[in-house]
C-alpha atoms as a PDB file:
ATOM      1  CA  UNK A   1      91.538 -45.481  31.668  1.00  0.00           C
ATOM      2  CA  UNK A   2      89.380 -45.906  34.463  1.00  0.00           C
ATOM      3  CA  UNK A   3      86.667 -43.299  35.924  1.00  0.00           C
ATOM      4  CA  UNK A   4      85.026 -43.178  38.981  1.00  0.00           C
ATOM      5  CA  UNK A   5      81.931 -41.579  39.108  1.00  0.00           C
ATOM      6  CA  UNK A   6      80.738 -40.649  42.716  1.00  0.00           C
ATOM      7  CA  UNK A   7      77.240 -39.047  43.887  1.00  0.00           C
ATOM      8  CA  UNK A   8      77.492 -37.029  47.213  1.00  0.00           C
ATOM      9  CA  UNK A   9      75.966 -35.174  49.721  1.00  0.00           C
ATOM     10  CA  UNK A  10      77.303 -32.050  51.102  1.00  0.00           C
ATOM     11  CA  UNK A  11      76.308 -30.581  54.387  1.00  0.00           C
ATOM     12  CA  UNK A  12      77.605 -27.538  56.212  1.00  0.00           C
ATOM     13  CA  UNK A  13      79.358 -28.928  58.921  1.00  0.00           C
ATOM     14  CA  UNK A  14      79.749 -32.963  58.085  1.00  0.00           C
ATOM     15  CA  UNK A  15      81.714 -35.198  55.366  1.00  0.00           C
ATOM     16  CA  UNK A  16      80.214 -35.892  52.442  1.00  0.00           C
ATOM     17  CA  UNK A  17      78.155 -38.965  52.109  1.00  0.00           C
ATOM     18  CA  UNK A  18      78.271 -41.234  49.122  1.00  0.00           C
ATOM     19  CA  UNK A  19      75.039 -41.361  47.844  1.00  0.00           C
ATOM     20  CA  UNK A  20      75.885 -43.669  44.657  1.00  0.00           C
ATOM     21  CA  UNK A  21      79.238 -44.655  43.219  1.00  0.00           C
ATOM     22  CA  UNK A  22      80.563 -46.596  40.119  1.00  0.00           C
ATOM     23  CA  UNK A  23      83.567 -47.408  38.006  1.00  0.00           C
ATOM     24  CA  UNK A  24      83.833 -47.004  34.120  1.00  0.00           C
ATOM     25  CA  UNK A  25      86.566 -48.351  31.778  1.00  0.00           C
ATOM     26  CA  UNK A  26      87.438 -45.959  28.970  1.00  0.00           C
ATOM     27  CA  UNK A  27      88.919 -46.794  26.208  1.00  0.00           C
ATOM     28  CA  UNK A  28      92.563 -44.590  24.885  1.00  0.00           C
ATOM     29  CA  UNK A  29      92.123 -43.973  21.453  1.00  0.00           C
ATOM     30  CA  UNK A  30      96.027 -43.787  19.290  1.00  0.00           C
ATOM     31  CA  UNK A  31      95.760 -40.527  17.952  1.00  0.00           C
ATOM     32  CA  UNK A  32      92.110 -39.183  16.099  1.00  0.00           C
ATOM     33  CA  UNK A  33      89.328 -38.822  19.114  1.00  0.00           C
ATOM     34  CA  UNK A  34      85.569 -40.033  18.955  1.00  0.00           C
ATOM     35  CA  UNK A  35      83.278 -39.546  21.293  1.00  0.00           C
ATOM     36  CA  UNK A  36      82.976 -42.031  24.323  1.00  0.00           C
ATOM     37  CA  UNK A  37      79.503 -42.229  25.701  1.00  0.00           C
ATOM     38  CA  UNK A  38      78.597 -43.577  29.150  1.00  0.00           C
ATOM     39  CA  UNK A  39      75.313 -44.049  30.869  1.00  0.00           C
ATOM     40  CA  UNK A  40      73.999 -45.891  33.960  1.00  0.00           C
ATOM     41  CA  UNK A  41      71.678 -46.253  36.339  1.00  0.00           C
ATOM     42  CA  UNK A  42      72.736 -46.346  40.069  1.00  0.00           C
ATOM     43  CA  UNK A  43      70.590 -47.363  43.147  1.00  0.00           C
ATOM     44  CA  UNK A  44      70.304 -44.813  45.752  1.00  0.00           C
ATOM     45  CA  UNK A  45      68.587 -44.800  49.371  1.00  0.00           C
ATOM     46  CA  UNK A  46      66.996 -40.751  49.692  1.00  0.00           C
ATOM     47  CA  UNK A  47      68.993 -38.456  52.234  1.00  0.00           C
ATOM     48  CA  UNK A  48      67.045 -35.919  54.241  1.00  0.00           C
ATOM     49  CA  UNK A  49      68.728 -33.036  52.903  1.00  0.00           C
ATOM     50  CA  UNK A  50      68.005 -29.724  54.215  1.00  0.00           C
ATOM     51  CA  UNK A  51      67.689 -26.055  52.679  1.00  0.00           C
ATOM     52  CA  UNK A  52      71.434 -24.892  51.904  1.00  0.00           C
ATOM     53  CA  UNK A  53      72.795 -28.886  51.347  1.00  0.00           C
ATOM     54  CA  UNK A  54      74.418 -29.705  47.642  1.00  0.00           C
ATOM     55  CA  UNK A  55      74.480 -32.648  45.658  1.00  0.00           C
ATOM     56  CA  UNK A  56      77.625 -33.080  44.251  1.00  0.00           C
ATOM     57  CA  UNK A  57      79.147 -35.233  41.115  1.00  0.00           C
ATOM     58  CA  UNK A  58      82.749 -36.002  41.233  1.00  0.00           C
ATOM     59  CA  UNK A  59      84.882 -37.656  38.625  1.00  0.00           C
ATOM     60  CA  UNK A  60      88.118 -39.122  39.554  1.00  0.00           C
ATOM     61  CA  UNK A  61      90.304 -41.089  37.965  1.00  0.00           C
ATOM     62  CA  UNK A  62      91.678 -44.223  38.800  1.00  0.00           C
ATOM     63  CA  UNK A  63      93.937 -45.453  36.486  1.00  0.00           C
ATOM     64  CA  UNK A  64      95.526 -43.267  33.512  1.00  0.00           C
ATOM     65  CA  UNK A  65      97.492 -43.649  30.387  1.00  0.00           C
ATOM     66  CA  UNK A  66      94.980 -40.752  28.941  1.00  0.00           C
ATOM     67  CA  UNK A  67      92.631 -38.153  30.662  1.00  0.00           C
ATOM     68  CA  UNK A  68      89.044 -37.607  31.217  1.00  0.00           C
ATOM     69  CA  UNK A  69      87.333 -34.606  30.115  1.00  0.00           C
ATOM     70  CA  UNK A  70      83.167 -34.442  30.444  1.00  0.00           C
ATOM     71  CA  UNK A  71      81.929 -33.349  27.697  1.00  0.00           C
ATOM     72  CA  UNK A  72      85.171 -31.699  26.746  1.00  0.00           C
ATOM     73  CA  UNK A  73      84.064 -31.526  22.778  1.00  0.00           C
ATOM     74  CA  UNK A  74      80.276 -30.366  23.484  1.00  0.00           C
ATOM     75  CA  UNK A  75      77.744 -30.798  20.484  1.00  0.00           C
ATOM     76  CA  UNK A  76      80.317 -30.812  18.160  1.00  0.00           C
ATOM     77  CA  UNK A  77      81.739 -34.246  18.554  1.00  0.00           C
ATOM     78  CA  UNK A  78      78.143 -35.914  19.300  1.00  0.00           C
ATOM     79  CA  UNK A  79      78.638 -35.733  23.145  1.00  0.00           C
ATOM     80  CA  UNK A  80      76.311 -33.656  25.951  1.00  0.00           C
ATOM     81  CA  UNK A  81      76.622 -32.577  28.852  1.00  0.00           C
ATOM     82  CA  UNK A  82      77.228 -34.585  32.258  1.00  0.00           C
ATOM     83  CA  UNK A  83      73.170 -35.026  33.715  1.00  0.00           C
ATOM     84  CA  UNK A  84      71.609 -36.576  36.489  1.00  0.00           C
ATOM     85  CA  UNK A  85      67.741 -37.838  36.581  1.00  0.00           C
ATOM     86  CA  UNK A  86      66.558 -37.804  39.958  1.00  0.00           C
ATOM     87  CA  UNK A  87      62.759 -39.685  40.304  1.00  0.00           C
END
């Protein structure tokens, strides 16, 4: 299954920009479920955002023969929450 993972800017009155974008392959398990874990680092040019503007995550799949849940087992299957570090 494949994930795309999309960091945007949202402003009252425009689009939303892509900040930052990237595609992840996840493996369909055949019954019993593990925990997949994905981490990356993404370059990113700043935006002059402005009091009131959001900064927005978006999953989306692209291809299915399963389905994406973020941390849809919490603590209890070894996983955390989505997160974003912003220098």
């Amino acid at each position: 299954m494949t994930e795309k993972f999309e960091l945007l800017w949202r402003r009252t009155g425009a689009a939303d920009s892509v900040i930052a974008t990237v595609n992840h392959d996840f493996p369909v398990g055949s019954g019993s479920f593990s925990t997949v874990m994905f981490e990356t680092d993404l370059p990113a040019n700043a935006v002059p955002a402005a009091a009131g503007d959001q900064l927005v995550l978006r999953f989306t799949t692209v291809s299915a023969s399963g389905s994406y849940t973020p941390n849809g087992d919490g603590d209890s299957a070894g996983a955390r929450d989505p997160n974003l570090t912003i220098p």
